[in-house]
PDB file of N, CA and C in Angstrom:
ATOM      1  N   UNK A   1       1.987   1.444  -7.140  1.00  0.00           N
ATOM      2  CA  UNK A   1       0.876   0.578  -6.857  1.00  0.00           C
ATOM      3  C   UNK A   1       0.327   0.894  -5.466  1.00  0.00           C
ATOM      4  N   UNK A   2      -0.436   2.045  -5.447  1.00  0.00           N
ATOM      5  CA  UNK A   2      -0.639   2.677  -4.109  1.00  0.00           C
ATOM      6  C   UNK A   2      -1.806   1.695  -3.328  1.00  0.00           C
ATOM      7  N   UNK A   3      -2.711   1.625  -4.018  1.00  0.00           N
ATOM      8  CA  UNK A   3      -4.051   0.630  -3.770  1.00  0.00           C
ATOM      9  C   UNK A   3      -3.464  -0.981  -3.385  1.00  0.00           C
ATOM     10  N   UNK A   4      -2.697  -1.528  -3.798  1.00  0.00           N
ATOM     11  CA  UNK A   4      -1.564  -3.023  -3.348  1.00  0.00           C
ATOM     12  C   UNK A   4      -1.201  -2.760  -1.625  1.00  0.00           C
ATOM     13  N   UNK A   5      -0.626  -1.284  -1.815  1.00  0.00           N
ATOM     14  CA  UNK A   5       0.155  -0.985  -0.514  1.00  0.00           C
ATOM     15  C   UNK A   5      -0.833  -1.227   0.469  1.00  0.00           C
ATOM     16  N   UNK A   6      -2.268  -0.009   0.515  1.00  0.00           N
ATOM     17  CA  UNK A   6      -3.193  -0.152   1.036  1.00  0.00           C
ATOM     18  C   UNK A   6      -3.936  -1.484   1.643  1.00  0.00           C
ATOM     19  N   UNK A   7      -4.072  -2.166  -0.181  1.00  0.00           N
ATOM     20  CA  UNK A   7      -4.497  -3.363   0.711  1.00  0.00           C
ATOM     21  C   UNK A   7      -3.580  -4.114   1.038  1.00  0.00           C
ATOM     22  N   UNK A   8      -2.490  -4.353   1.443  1.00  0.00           N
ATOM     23  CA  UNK A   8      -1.417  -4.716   2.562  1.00  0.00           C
ATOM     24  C   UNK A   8      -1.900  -4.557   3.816  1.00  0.00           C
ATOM     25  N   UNK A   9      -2.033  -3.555   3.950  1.00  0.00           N
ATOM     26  CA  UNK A   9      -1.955  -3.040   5.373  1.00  0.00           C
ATOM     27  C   UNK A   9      -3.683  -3.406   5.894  1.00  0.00           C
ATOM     28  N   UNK A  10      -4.430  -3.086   5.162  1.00  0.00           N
ATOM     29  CA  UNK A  10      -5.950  -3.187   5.697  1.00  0.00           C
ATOM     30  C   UNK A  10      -6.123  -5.013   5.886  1.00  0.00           C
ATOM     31  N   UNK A  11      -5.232  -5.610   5.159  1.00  0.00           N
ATOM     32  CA  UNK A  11      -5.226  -7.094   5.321  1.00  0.00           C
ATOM     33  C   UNK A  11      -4.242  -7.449   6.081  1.00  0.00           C
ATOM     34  N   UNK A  12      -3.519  -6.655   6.657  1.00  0.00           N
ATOM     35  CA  UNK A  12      -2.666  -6.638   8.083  1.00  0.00           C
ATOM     36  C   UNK A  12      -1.551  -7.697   7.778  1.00  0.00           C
ATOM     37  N   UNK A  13      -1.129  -7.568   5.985  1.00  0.00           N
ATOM     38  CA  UNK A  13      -0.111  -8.367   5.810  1.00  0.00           C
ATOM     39  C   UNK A  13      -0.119  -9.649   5.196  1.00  0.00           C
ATOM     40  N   UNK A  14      -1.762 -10.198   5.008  1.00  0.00           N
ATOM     41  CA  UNK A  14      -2.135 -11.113   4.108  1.00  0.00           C
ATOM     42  C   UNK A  14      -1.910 -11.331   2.846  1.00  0.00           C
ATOM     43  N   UNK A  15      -2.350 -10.001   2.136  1.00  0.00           N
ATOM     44  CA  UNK A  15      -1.771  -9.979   0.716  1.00  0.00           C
ATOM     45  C   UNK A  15      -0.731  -8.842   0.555  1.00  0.00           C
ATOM     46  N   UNK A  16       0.301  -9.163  -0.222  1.00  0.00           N
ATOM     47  CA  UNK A  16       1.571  -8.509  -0.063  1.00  0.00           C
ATOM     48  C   UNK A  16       1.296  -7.855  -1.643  1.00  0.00           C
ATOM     49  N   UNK A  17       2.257  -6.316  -1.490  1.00  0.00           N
ATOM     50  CA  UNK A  17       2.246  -5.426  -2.259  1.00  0.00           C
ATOM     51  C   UNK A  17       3.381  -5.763  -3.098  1.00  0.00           C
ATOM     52  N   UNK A  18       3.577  -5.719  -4.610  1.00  0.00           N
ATOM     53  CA  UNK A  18       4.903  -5.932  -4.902  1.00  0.00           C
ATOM     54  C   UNK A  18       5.217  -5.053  -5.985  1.00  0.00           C
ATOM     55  N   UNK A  19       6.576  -4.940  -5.873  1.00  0.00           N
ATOM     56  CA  UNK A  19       7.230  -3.692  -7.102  1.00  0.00           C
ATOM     57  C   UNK A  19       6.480  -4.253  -8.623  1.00  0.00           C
ATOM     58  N   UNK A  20       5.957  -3.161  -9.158  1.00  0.00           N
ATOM     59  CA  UNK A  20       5.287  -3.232 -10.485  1.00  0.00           C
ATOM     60  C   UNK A  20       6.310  -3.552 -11.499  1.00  0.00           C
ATOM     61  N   UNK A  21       7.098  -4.296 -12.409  1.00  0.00           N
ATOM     62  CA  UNK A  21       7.107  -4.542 -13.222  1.00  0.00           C
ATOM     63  C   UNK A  21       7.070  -4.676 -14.698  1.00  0.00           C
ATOM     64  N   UNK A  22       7.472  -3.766 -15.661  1.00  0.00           N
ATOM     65  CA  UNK A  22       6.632  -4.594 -16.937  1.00  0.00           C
ATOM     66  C   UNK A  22       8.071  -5.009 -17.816  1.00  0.00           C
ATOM     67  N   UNK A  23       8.163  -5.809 -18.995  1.00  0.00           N
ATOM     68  CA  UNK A  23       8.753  -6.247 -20.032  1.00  0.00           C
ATOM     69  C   UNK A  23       8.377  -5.978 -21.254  1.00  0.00           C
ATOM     70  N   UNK A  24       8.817  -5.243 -22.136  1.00  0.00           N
ATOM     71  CA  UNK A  24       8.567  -4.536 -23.319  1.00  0.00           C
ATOM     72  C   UNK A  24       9.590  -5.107 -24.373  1.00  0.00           C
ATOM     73  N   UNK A  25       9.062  -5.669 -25.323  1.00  0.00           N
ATOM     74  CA  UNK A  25       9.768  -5.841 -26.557  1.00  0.00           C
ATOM     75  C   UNK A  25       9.712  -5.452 -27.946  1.00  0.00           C
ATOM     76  N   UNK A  26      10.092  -5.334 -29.239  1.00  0.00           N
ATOM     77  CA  UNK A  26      10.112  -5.626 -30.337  1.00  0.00           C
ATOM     78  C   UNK A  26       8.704  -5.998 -31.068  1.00  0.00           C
ATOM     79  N   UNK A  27       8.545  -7.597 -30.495  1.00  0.00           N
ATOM     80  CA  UNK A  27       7.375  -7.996 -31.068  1.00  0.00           C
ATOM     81  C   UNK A  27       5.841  -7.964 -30.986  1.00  0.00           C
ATOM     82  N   UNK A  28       5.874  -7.199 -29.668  1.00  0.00           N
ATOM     83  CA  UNK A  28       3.896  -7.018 -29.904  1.00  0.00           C
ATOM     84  C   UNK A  28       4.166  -5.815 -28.558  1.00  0.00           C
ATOM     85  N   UNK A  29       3.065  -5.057 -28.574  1.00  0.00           N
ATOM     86  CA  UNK A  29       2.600  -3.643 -28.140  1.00  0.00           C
ATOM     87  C   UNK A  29       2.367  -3.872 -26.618  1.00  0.00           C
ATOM     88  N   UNK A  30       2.208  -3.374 -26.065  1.00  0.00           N
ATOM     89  CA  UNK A  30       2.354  -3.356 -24.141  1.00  0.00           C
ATOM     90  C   UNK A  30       1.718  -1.952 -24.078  1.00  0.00           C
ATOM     91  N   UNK A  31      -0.121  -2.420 -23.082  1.00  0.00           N
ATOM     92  CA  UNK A  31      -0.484  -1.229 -23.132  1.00  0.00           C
ATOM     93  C   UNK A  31      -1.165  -1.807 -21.280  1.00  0.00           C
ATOM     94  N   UNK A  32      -0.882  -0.409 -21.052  1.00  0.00           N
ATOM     95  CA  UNK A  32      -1.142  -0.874 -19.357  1.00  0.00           C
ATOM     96  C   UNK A  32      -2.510   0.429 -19.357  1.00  0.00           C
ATOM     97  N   UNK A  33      -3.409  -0.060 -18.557  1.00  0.00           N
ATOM     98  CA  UNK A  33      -4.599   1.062 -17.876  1.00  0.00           C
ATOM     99  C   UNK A  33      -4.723   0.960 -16.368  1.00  0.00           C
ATOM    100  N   UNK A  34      -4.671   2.114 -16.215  1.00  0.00           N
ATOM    101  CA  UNK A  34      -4.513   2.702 -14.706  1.00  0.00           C
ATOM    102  C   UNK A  34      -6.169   2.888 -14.314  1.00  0.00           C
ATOM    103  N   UNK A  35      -6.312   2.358 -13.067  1.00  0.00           N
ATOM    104  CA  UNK A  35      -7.792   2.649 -12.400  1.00  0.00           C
ATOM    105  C   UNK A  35      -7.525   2.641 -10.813  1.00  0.00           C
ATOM    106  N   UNK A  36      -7.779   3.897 -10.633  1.00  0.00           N
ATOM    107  CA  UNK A  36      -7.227   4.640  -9.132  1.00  0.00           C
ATOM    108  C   UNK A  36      -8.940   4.194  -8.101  1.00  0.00           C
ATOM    109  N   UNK A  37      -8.882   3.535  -6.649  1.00  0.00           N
ATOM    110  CA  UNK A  37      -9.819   4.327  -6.194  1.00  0.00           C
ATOM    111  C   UNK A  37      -9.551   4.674  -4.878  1.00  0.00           C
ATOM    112  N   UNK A  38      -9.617   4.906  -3.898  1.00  0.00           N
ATOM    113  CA  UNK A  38      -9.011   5.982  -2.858  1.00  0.00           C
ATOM    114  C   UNK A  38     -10.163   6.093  -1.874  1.00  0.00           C
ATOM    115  N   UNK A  39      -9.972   6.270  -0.398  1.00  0.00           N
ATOM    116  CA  UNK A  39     -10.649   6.491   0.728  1.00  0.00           C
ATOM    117  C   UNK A  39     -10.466   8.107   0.550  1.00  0.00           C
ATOM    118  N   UNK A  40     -11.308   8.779   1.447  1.00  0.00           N
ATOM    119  CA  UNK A  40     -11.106  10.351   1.646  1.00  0.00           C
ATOM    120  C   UNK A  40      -9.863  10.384   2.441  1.00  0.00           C
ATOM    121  N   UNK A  41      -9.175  12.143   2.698  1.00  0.00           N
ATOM    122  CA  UNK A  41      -8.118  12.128   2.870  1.00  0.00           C
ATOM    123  C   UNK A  41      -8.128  11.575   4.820  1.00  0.00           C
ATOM    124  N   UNK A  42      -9.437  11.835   4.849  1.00  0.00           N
ATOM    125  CA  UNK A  42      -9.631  11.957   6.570  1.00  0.00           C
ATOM    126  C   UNK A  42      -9.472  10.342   6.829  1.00  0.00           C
ATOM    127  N   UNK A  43      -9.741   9.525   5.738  1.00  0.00           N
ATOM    128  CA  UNK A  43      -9.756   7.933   6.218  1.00  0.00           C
ATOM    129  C   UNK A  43      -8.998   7.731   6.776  1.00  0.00           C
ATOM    130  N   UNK A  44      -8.954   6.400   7.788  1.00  0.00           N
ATOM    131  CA  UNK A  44      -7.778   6.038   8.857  1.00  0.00           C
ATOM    132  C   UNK A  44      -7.238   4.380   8.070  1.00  0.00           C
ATOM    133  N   UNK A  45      -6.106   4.544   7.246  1.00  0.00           N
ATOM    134  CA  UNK A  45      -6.215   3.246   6.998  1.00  0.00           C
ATOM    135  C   UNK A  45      -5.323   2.041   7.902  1.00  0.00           C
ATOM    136  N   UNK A  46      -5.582   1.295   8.189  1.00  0.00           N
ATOM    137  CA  UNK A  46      -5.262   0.025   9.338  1.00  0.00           C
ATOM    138  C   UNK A  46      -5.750  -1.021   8.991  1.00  0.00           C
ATOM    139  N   UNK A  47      -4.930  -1.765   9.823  1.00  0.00           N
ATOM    140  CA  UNK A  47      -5.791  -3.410  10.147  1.00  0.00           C
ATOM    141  C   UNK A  47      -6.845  -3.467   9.770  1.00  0.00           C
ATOM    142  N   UNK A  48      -7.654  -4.200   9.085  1.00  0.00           N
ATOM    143  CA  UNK A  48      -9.014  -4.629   9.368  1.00  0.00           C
ATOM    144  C   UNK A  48      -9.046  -5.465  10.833  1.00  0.00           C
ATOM    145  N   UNK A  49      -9.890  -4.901  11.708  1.00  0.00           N
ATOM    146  CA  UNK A  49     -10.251  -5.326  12.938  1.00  0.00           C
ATOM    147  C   UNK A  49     -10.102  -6.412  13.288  1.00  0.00           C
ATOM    148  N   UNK A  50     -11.174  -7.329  12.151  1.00  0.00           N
ATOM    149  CA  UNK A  50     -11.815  -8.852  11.884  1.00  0.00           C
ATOM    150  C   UNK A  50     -10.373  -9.521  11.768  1.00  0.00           C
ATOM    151  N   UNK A  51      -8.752  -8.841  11.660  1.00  0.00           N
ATOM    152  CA  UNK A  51      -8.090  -9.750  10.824  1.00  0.00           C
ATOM    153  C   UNK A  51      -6.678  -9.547  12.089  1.00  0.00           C
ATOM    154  N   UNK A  52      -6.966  -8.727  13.319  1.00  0.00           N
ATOM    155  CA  UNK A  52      -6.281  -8.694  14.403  1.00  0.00           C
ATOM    156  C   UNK A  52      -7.008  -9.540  15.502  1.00  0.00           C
ATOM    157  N   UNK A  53      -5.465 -10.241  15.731  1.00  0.00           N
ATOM    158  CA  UNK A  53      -6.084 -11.125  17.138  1.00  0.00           C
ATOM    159  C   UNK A  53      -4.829 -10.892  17.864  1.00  0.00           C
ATOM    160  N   UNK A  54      -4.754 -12.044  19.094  1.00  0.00           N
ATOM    161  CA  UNK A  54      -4.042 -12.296  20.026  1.00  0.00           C
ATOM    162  C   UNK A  54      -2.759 -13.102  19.540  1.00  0.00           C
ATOM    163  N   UNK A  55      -3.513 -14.162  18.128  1.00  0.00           N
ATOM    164  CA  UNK A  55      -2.898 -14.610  17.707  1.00  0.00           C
ATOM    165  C   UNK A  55      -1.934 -14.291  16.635  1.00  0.00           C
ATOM    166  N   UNK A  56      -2.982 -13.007  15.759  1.00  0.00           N
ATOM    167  CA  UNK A  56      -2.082 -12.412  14.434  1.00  0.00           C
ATOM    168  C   UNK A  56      -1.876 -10.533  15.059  1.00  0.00           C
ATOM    169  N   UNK A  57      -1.139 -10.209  15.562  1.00  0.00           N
ATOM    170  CA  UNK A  57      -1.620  -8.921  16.131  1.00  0.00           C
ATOM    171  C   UNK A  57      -1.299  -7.738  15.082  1.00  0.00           C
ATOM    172  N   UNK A  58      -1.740  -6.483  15.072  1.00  0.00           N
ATOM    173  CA  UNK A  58      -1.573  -5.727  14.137  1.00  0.00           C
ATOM    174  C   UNK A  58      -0.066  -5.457  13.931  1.00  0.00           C
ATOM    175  N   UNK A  59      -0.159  -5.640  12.138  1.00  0.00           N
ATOM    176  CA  UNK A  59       1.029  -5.470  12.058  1.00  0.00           C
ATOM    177  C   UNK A  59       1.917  -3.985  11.440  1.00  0.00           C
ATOM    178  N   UNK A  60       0.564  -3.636  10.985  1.00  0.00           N
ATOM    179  CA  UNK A  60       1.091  -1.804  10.776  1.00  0.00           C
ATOM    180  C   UNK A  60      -0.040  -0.816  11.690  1.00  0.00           C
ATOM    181  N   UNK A  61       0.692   0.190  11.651  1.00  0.00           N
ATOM    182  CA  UNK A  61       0.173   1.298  12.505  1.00  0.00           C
ATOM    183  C   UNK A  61      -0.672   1.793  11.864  1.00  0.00           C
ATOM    184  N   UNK A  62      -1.766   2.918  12.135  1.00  0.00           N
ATOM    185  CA  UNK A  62      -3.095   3.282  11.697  1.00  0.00           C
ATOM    186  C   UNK A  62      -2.275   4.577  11.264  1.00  0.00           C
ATOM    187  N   UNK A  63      -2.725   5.349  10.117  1.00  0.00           N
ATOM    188  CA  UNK A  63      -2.202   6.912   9.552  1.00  0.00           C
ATOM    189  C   UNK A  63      -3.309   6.644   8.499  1.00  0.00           C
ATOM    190  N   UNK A  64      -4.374   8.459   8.635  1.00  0.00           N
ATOM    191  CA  UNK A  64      -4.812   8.830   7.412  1.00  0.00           C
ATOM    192  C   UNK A  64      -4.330   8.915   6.265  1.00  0.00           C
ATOM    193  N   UNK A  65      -5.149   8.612   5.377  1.00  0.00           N
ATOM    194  CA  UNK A  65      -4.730   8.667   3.860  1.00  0.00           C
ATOM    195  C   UNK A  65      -4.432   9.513   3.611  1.00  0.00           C
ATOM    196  N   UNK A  66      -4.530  10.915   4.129  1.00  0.00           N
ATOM    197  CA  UNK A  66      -3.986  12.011   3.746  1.00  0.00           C
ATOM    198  C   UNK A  66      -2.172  11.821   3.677  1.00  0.00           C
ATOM    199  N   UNK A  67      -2.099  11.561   5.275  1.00  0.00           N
ATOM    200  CA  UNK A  67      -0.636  11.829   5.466  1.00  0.00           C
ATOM    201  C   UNK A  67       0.218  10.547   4.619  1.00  0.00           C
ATOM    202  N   UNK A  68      -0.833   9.332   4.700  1.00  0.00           N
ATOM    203  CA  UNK A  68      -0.278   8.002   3.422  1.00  0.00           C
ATOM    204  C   UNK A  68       0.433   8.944   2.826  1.00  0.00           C
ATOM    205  N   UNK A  69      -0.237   9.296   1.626  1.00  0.00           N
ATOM    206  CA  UNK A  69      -0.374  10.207   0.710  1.00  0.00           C
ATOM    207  C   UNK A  69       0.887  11.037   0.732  1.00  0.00           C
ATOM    208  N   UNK A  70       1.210  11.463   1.878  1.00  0.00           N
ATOM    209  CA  UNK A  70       2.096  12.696   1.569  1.00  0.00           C
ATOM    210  C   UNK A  70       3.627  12.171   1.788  1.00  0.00           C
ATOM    211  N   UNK A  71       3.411  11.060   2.658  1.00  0.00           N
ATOM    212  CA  UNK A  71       4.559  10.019   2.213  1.00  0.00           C
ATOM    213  C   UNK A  71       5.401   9.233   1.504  1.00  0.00           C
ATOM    214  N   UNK A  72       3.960   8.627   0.668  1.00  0.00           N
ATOM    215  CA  UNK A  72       3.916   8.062  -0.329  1.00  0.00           C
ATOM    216  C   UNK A  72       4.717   8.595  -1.463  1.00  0.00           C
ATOM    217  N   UNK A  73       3.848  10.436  -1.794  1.00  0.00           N
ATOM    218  CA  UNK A  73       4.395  11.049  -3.177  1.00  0.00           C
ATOM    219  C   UNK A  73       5.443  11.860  -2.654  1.00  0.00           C
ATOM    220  N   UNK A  74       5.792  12.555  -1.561  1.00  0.00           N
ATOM    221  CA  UNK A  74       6.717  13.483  -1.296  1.00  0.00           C
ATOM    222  C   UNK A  74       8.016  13.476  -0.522  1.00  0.00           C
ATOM    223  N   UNK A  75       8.068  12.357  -0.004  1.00  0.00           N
ATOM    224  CA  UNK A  75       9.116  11.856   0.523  1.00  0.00           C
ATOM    225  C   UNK A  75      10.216  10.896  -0.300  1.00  0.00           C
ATOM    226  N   UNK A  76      11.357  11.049  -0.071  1.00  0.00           N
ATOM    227  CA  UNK A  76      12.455  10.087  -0.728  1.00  0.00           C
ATOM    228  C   UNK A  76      12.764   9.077   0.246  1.00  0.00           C
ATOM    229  N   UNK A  77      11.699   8.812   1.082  1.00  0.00           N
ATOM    230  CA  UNK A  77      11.412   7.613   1.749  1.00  0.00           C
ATOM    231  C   UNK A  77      13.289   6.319   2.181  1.00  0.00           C
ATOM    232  N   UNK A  78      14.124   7.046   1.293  1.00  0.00           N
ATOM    233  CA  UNK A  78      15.487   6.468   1.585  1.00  0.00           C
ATOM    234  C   UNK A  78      15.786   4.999   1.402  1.00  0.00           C
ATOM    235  N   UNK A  79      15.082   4.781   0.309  1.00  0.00           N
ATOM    236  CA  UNK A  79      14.952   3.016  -0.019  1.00  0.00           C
ATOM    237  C   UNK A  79      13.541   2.684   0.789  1.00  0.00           C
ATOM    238  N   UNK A  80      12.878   2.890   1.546  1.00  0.00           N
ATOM    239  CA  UNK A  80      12.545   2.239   2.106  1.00  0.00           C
ATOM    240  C   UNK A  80      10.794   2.313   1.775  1.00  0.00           C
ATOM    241  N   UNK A  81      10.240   1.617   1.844  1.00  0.00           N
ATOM    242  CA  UNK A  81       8.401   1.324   1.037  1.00  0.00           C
ATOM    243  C   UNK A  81       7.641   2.267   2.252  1.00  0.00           C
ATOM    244  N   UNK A  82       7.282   2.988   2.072  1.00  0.00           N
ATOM    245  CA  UNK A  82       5.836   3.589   2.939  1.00  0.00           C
ATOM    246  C   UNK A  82       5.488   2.251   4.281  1.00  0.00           C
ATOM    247  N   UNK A  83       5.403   0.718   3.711  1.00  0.00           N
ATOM    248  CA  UNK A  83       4.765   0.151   4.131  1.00  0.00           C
ATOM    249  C   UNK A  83       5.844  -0.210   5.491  1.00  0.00           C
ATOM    250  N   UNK A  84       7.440   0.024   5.486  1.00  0.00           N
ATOM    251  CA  UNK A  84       8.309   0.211   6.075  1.00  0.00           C
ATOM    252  C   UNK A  84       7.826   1.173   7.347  1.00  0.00           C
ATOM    253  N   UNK A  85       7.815   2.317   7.023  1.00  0.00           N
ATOM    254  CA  UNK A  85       7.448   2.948   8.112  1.00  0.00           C
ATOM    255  C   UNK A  85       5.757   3.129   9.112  1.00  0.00           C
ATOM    256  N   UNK A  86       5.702   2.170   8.257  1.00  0.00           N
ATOM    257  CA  UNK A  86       3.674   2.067   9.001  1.00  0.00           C
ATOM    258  C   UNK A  86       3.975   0.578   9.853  1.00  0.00           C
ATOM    259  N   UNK A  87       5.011  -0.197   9.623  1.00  0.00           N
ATOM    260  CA  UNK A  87       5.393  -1.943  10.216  1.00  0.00           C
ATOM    261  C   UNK A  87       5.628  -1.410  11.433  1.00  0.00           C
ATOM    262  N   UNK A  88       4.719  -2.257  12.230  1.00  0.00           N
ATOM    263  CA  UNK A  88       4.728  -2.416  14.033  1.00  0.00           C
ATOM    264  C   UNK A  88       6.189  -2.952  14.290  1.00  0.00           C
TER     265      UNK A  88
END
């Protein structure tokens, strides 16, 4: 749930990302659709500005989507969520 993670962080922790889920049974069909959308790799994703203060201060660090990205899919991250290593 890469886009959850994202908006985590651009909401500086407002809305929280959570492990996806599903339950499959016997009695009726389970069909999931995937819809990706993505900043360029050069984007800087962070805080939204509007959502850092004095009072709420940023709570993850700024990294292009590229390197997100290369974290995200290529690393065995060691238990730990992407969103782990971007936390101030």
């Amino acid at each position: 749930m890469l886009g959850l993670k994202i908006l985590q962080i651009v909401s500086n922790g407002k809305y929280k990302s959570i492990l996806h889920r599903a339950m499959v049974n016997g009695k009726s069909t389970r069909m999931s659709i995937v819809s990706t959308v993505s900043p360029s790799l050069d984007a800087v994703v962070a805080p939204a500005p509007q959502l850092v203060s004095s009072e709420s201060p940023a709570a993850y660090r700024g990294m292009k989507f590229g390197e997100f990205m290369v974290y995200q899919q290529n690393n065995k991250l060691m238990e730990k969520s992407v969103l782990e290593i971007l936390r101030i």
